[in-house]
PDB file of N, CA and C in Angstrom:
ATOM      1  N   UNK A   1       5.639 -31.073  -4.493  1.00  0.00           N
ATOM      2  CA  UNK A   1       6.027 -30.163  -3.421  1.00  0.00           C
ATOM      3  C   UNK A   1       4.772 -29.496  -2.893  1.00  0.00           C
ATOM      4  N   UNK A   2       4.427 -30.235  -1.637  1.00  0.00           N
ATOM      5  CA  UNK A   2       2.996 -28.954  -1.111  1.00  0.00           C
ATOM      6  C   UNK A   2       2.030 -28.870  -1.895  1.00  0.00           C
ATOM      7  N   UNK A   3       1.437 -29.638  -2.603  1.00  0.00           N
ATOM      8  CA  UNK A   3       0.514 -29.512  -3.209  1.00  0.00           C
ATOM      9  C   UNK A   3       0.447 -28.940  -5.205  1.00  0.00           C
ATOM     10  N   UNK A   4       1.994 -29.006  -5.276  1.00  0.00           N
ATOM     11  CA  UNK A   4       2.279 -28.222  -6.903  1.00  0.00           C
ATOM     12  C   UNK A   4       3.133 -29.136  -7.447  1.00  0.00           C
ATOM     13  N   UNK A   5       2.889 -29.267  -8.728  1.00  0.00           N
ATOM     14  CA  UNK A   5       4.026 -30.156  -9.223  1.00  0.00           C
ATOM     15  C   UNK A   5       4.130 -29.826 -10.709  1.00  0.00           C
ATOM     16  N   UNK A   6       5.620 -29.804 -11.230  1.00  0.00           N
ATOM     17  CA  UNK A   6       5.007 -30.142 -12.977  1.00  0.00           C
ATOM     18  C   UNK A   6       5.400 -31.356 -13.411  1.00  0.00           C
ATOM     19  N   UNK A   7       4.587 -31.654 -14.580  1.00  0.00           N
ATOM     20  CA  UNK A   7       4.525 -32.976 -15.170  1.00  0.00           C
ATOM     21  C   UNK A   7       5.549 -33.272 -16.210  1.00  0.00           C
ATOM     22  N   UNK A   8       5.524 -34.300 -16.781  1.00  0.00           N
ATOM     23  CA  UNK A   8       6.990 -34.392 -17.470  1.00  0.00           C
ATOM     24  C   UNK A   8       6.699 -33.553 -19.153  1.00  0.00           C
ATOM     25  N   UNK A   9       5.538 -33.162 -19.321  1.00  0.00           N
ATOM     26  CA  UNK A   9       5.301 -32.570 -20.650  1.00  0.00           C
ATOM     27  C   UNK A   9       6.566 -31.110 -20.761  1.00  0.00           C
ATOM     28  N   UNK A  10       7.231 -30.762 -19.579  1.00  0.00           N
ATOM     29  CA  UNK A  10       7.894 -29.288 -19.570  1.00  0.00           C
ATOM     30  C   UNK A  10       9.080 -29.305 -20.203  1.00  0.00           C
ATOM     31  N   UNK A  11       9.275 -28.237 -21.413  1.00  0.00           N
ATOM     32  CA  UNK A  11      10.471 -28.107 -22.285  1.00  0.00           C
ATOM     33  C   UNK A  11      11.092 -27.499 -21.891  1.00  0.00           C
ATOM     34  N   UNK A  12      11.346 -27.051 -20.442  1.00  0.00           N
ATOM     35  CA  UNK A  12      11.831 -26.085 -20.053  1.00  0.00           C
ATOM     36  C   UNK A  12      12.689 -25.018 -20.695  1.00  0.00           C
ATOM     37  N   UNK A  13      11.238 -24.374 -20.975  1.00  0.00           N
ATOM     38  CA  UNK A  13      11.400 -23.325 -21.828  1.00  0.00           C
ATOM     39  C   UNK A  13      12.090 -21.892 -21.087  1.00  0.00           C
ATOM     40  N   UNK A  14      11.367 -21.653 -19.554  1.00  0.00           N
ATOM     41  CA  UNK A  14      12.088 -20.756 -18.874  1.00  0.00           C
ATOM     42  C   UNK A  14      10.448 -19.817 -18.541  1.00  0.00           C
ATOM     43  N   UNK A  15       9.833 -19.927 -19.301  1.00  0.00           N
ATOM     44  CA  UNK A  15       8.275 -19.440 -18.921  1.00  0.00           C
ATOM     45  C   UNK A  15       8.058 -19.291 -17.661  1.00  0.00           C
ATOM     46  N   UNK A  16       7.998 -20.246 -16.883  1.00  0.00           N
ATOM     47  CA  UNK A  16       7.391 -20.317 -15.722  1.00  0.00           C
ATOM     48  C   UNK A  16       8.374 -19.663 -14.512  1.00  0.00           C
ATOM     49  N   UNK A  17       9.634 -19.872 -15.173  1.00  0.00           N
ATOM     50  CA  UNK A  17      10.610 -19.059 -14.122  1.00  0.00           C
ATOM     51  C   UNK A  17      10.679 -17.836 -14.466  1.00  0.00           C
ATOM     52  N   UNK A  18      10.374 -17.177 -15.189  1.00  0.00           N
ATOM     53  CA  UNK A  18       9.996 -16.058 -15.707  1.00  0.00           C
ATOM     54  C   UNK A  18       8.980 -15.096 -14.264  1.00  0.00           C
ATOM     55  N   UNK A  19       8.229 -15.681 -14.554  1.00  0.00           N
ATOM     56  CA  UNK A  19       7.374 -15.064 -13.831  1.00  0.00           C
ATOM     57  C   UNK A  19       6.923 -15.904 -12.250  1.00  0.00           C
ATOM     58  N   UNK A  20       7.487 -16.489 -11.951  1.00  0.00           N
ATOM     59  CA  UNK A  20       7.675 -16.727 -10.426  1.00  0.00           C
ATOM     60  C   UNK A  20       8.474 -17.413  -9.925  1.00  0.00           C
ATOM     61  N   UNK A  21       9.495 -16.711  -9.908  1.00  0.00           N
ATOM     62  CA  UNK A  21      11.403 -16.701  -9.348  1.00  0.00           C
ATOM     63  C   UNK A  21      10.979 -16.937  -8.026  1.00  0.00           C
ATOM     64  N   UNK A  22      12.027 -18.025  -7.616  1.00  0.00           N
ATOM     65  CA  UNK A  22      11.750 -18.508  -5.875  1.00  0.00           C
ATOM     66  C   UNK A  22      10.877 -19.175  -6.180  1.00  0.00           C
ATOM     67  N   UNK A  23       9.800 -19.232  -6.399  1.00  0.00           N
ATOM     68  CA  UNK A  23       8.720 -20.247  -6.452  1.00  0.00           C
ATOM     69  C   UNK A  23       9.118 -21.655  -7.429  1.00  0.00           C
ATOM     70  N   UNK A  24       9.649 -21.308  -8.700  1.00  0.00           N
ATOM     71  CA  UNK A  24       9.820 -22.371 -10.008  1.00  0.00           C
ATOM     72  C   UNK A  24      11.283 -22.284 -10.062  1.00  0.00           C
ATOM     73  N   UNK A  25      11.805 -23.271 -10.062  1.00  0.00           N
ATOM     74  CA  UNK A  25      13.370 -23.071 -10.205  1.00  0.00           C
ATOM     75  C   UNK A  25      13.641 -24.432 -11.522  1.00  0.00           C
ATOM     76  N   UNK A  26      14.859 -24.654 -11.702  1.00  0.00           N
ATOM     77  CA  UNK A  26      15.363 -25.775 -12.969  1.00  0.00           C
ATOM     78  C   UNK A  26      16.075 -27.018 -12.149  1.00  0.00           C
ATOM     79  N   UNK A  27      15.846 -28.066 -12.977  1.00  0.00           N
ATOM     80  CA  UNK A  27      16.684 -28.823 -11.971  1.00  0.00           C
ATOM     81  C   UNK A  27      16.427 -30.617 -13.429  1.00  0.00           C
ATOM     82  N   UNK A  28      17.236 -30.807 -13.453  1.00  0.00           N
ATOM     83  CA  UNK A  28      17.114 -31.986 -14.579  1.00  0.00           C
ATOM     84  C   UNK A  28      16.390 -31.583 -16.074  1.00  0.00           C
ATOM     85  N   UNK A  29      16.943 -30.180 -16.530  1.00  0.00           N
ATOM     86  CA  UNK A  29      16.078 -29.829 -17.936  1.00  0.00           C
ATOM     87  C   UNK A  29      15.085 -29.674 -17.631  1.00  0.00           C
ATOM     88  N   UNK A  30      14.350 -29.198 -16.800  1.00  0.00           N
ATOM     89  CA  UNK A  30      12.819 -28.971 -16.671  1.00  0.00           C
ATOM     90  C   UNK A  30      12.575 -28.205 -15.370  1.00  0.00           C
ATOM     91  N   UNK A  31      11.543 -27.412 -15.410  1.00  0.00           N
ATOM     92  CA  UNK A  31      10.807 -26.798 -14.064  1.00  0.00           C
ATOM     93  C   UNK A  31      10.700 -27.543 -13.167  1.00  0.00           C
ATOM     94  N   UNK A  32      10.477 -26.923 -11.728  1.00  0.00           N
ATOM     95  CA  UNK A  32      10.275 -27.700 -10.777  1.00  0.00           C
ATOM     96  C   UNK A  32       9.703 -26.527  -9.906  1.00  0.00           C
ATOM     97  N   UNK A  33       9.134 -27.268  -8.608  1.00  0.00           N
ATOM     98  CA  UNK A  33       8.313 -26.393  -7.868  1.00  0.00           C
ATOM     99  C   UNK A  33       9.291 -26.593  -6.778  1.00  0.00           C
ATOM    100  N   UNK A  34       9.850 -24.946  -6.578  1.00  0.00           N
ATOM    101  CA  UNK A  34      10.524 -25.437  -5.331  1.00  0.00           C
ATOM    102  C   UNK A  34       9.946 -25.253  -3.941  1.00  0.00           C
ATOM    103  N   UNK A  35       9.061 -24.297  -3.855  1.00  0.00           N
ATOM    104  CA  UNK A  35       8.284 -24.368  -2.805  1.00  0.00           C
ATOM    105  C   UNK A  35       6.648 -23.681  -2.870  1.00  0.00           C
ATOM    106  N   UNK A  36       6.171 -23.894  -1.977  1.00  0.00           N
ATOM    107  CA  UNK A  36       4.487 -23.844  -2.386  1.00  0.00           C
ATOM    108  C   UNK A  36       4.554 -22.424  -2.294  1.00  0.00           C
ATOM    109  N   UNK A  37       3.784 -21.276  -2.522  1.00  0.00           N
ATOM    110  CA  UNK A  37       3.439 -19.986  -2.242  1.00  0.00           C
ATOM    111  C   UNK A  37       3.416 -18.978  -0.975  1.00  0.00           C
ATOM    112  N   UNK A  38       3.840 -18.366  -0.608  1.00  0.00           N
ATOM    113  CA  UNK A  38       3.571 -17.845   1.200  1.00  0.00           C
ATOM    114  C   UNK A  38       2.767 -17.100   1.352  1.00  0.00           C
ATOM    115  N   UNK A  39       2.253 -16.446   0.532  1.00  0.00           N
ATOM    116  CA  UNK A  39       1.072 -15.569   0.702  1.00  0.00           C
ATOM    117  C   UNK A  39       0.682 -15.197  -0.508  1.00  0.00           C
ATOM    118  N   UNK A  40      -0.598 -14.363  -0.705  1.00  0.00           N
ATOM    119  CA  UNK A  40      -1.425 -14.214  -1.601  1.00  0.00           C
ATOM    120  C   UNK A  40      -0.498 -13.247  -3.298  1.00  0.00           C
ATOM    121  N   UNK A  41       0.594 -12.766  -2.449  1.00  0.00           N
ATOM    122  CA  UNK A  41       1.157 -12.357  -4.033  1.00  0.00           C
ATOM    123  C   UNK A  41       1.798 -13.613  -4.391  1.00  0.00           C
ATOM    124  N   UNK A  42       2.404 -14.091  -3.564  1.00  0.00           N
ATOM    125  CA  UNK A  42       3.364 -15.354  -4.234  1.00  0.00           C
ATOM    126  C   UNK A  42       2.373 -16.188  -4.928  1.00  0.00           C
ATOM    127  N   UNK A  43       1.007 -16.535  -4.983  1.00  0.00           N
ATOM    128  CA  UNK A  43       0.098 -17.407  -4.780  1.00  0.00           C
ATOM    129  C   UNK A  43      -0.187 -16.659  -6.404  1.00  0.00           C
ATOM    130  N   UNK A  44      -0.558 -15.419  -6.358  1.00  0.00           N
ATOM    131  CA  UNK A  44      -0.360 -14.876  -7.856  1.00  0.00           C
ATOM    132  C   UNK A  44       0.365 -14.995  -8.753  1.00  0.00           C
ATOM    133  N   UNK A  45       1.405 -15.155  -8.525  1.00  0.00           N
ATOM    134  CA  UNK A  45       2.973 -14.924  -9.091  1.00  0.00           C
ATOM    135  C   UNK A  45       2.801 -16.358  -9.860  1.00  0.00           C
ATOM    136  N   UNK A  46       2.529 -17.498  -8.872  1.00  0.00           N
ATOM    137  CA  UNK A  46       2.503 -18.764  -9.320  1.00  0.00           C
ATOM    138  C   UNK A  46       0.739 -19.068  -9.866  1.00  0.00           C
ATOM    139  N   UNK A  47       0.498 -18.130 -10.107  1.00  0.00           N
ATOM    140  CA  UNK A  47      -0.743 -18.634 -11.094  1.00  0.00           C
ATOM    141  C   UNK A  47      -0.934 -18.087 -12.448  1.00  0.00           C
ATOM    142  N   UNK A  48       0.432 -16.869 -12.441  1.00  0.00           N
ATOM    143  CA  UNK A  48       0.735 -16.456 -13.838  1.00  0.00           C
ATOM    144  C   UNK A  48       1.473 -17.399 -14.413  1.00  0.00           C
ATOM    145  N   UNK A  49       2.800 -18.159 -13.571  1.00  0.00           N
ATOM    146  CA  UNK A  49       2.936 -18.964 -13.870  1.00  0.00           C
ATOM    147  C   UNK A  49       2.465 -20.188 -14.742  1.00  0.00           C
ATOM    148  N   UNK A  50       1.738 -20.638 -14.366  1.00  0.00           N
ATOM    149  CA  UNK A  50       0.737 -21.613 -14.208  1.00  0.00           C
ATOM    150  C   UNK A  50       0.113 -21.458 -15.975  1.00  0.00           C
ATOM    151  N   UNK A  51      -0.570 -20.332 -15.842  1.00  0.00           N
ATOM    152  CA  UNK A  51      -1.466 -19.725 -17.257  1.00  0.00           C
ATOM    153  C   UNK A  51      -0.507 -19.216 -18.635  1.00  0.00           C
ATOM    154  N   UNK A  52       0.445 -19.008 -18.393  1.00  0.00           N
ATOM    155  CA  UNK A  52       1.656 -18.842 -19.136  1.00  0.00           C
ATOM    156  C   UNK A  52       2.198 -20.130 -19.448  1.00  0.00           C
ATOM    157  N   UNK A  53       2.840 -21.504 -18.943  1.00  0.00           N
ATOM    158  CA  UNK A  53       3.515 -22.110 -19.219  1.00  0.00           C
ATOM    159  C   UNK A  53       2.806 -22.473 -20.725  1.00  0.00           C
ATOM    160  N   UNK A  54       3.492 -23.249 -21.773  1.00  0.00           N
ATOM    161  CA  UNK A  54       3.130 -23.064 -22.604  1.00  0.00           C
ATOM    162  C   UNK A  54       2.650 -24.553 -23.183  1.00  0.00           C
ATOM    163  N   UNK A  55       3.243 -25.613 -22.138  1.00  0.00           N
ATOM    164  CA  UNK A  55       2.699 -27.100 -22.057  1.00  0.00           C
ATOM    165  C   UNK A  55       1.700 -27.481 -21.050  1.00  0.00           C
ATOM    166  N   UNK A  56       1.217 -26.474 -20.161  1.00  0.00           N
ATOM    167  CA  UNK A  56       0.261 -26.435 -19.509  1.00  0.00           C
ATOM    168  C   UNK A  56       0.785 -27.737 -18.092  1.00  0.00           C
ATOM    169  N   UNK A  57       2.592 -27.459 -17.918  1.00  0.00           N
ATOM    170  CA  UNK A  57       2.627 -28.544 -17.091  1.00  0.00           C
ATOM    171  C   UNK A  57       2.650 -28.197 -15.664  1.00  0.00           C
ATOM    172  N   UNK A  58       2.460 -26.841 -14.985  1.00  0.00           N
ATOM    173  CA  UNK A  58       2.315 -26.710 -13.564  1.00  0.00           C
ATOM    174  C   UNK A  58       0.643 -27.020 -13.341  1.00  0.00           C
ATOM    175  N   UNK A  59       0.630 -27.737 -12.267  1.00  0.00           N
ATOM    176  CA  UNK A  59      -0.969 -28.182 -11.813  1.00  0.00           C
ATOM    177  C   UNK A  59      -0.417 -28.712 -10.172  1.00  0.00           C
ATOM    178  N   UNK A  60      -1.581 -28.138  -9.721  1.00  0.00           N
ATOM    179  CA  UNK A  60      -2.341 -28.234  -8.081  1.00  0.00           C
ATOM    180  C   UNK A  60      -2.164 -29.771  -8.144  1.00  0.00           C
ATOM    181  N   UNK A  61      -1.996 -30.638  -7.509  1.00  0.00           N
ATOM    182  CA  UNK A  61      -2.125 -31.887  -6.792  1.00  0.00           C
ATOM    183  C   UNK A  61      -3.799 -32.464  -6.891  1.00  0.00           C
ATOM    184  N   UNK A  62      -4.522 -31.322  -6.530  1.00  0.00           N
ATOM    185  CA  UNK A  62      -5.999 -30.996  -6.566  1.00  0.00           C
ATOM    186  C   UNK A  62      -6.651 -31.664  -7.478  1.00  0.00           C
ATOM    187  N   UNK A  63      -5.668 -31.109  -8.746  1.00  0.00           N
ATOM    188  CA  UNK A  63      -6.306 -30.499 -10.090  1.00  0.00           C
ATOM    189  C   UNK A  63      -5.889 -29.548 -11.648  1.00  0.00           C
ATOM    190  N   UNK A  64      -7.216 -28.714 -11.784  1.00  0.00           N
ATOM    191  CA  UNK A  64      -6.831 -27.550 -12.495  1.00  0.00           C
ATOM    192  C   UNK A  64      -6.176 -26.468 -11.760  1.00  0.00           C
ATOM    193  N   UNK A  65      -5.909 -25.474 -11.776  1.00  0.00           N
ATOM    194  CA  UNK A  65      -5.415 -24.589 -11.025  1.00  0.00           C
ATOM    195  C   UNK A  65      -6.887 -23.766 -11.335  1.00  0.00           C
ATOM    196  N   UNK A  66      -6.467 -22.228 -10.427  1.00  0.00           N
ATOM    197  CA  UNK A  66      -7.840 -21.425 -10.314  1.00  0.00           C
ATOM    198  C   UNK A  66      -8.174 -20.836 -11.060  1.00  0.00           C
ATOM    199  N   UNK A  67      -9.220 -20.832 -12.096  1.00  0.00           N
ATOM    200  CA  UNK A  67      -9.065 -20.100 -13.303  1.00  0.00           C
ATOM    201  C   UNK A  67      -9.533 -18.743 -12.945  1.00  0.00           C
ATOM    202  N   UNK A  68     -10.152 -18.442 -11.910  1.00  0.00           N
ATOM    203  CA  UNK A  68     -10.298 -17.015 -11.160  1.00  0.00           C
ATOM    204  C   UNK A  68      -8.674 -16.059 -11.062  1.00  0.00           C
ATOM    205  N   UNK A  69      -7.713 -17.000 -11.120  1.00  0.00           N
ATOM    206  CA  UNK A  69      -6.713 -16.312 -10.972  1.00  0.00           C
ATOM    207  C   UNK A  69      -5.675 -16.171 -12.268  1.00  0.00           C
ATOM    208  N   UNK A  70      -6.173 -16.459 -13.428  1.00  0.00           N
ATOM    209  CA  UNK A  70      -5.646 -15.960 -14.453  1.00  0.00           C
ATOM    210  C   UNK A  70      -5.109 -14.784 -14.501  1.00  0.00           C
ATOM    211  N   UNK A  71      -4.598 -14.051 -15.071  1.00  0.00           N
ATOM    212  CA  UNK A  71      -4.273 -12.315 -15.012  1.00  0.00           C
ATOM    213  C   UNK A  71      -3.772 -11.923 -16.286  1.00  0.00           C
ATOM    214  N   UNK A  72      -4.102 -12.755 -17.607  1.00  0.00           N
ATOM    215  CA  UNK A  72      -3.724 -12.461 -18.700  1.00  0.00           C
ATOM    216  C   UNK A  72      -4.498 -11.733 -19.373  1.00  0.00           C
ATOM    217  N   UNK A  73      -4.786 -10.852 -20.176  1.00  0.00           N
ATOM    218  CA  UNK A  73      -3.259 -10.149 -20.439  1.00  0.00           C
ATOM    219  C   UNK A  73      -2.955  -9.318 -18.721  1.00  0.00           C
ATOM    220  N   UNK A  74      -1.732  -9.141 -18.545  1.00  0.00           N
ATOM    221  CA  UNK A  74      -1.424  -8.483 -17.497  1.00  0.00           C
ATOM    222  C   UNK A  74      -0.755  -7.008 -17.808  1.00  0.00           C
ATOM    223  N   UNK A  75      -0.577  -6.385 -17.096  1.00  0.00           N
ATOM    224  CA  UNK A  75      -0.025  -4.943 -17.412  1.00  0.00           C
ATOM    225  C   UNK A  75       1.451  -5.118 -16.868  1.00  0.00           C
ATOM    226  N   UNK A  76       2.473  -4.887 -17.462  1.00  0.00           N
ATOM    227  CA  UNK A  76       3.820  -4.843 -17.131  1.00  0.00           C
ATOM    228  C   UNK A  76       4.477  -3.166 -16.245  1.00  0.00           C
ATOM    229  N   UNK A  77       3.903  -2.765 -17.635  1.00  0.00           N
ATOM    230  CA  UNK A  77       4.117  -1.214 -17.168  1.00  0.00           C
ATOM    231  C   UNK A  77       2.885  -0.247 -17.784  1.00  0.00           C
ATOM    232  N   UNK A  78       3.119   0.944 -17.840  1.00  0.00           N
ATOM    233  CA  UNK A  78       1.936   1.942 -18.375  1.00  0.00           C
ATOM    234  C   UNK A  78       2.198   1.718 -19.992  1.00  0.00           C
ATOM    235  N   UNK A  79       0.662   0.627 -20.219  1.00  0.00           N
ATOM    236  CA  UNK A  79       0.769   0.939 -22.122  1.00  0.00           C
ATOM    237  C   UNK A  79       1.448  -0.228 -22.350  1.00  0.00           C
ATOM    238  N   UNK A  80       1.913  -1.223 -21.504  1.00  0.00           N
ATOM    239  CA  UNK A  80       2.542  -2.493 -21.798  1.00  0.00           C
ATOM    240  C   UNK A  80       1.855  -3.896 -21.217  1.00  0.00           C
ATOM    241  N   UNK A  81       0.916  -4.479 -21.332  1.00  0.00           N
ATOM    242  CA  UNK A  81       0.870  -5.867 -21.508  1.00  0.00           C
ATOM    243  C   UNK A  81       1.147  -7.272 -21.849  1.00  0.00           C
ATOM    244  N   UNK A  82       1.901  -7.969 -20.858  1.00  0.00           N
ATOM    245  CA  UNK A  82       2.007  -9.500 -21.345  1.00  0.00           C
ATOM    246  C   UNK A  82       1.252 -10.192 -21.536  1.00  0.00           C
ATOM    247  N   UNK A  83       1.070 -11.110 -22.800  1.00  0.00           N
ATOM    248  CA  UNK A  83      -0.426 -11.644 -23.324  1.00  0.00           C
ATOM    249  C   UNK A  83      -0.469 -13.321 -22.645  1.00  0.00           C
ATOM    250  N   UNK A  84       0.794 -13.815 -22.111  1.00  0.00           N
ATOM    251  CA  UNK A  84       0.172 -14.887 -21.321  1.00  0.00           C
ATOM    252  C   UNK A  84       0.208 -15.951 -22.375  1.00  0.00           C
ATOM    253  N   UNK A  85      -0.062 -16.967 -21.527  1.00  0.00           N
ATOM    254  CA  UNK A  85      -0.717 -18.315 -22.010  1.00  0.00           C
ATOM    255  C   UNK A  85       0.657 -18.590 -23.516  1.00  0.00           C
ATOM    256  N   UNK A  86       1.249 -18.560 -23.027  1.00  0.00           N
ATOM    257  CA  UNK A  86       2.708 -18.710 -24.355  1.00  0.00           C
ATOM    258  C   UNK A  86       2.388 -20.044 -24.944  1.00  0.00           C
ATOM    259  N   UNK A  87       2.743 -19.948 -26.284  1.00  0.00           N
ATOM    260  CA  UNK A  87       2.567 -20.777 -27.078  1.00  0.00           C
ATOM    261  C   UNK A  87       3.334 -22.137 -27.397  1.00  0.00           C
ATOM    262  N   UNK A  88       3.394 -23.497 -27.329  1.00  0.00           N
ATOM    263  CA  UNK A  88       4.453 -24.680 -27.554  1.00  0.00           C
ATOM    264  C   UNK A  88       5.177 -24.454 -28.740  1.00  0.00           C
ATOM    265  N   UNK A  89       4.379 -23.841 -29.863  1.00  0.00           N
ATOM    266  CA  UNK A  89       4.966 -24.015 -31.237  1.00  0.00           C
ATOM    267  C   UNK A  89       5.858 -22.545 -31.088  1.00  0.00           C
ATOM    268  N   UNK A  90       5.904 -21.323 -30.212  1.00  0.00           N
ATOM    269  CA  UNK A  90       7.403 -20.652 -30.231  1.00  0.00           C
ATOM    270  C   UNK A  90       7.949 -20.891 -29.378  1.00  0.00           C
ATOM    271  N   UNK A  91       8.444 -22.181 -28.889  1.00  0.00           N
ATOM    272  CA  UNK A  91       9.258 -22.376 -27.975  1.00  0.00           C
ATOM    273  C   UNK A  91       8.618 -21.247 -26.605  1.00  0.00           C
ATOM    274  N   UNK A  92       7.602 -21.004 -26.292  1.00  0.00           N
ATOM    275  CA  UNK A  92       7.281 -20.853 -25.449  1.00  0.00           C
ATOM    276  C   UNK A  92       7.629 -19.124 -25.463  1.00  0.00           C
ATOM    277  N   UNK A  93       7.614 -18.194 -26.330  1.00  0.00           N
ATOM    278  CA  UNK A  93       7.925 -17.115 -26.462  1.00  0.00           C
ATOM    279  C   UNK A  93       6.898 -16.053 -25.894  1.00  0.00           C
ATOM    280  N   UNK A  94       7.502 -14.901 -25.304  1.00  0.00           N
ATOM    281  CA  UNK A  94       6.528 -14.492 -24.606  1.00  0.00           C
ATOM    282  C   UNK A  94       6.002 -13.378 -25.768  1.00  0.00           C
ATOM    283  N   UNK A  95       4.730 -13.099 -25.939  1.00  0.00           N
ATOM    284  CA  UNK A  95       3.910 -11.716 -26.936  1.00  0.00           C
ATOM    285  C   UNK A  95       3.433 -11.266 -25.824  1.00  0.00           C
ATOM    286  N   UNK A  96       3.139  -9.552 -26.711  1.00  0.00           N
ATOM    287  CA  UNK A  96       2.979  -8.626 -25.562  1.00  0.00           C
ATOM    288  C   UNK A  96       2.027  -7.408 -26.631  1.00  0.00           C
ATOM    289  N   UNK A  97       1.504  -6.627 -25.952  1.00  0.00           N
ATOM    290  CA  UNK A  97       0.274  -5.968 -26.096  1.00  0.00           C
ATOM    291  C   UNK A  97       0.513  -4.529 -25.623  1.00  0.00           C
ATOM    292  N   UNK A  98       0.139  -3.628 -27.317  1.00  0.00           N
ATOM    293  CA  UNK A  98       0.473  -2.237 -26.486  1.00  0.00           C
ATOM    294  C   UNK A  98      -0.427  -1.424 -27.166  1.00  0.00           C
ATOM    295  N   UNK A  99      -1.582  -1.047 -26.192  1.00  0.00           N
ATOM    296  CA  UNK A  99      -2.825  -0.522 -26.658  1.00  0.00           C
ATOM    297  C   UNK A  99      -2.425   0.993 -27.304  1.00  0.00           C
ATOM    298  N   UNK A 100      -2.905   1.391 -28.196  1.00  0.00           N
ATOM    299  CA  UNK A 100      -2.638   2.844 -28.898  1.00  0.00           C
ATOM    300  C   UNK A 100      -3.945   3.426 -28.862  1.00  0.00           C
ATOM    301  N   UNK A 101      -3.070   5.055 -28.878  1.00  0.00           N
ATOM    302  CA  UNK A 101      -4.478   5.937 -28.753  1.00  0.00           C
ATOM    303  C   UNK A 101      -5.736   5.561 -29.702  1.00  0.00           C
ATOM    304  N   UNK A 102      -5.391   5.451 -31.036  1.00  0.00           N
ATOM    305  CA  UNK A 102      -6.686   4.897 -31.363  1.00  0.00           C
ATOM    306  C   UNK A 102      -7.327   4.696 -31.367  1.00  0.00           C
ATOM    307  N   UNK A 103      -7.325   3.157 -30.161  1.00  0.00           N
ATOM    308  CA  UNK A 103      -8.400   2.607 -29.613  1.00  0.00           C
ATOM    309  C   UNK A 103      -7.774   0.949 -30.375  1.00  0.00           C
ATOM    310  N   UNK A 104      -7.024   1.220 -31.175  1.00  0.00           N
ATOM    311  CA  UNK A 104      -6.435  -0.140 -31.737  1.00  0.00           C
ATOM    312  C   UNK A 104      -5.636  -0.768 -30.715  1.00  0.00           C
ATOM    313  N   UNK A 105      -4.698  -2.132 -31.112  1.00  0.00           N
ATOM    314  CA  UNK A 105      -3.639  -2.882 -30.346  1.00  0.00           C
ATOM    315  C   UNK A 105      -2.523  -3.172 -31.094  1.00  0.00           C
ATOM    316  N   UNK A 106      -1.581  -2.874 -30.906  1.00  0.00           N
ATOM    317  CA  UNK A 106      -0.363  -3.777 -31.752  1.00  0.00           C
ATOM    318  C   UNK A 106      -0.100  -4.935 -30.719  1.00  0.00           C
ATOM    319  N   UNK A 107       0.459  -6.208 -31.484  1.00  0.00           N
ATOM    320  CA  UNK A 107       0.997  -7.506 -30.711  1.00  0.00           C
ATOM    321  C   UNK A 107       2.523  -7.093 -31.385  1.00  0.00           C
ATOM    322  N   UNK A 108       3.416  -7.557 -30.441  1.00  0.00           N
ATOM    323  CA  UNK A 108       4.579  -7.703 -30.335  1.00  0.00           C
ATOM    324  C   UNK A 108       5.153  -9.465 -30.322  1.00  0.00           C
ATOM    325  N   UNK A 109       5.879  -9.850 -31.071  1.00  0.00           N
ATOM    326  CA  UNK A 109       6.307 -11.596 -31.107  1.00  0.00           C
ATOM    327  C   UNK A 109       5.209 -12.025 -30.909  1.00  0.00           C
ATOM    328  N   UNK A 110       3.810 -11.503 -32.353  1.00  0.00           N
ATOM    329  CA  UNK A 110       2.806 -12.373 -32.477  1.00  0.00           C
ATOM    330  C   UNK A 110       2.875 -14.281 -32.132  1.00  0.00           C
ATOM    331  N   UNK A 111       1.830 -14.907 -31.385  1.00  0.00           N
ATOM    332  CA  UNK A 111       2.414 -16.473 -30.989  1.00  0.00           C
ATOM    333  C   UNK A 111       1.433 -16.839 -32.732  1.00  0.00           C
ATOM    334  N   UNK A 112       2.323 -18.171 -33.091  1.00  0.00           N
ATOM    335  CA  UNK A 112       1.222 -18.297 -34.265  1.00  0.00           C
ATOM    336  C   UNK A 112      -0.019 -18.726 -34.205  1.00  0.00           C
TER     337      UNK A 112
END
């Protein structure tokens, strides 16, 4: 689709629709690209995508995708981070990151 596609490695785990609804939809047990990006947030949206899936199966037509546009860990809310890049061996589970005064981190659904 437009330049995006995923490959047949996707367990459709739900990762990628996760984080860019409208863009990644389901369709035969697996992700699919339903349409290319419209502007520069959507273009984000689908590159968290992208860095999150956890079989590494969304890719540019191109290529790699932009590694300039990673955004992991990302901030969800104040004090909350999604750590991205989800793992194959938890079924693609998302961990998350919540910095304490300290100066320490706790992980949340450590990936193994």
């Amino acid at each position: 689709m437009d330049g995006w596609y995923v490959d047949d490695r996707c367990t459709n785990c739900d990762v990628a629709r996760q984080f860019a609804p409208g863009l990644i939809g389901e369709a035969d047990g697996k992700s699919v690209v339903l349409r290319p990006p419209a502007d520069d947030a959507e273009n984000r949206r689908l590159h968290a995508a992208v860095f999150a899936c956890p079989t590494r199966s969304i890719r540019p037509l191109t290529g790699r995708a932009d590694q300039s546009l990673n955004p992991f860990p990302m901030h969800l809310d104040d004090g909350v981070l999604i750590c991205g890049h989800n793992s194959p061996h938890t079924a693609g589970a998302n961990s998350y990151l919540l910095p304490r005064p300290s100066g320490t981190s706790m992980m949340i659904d450590t990936p193994r």
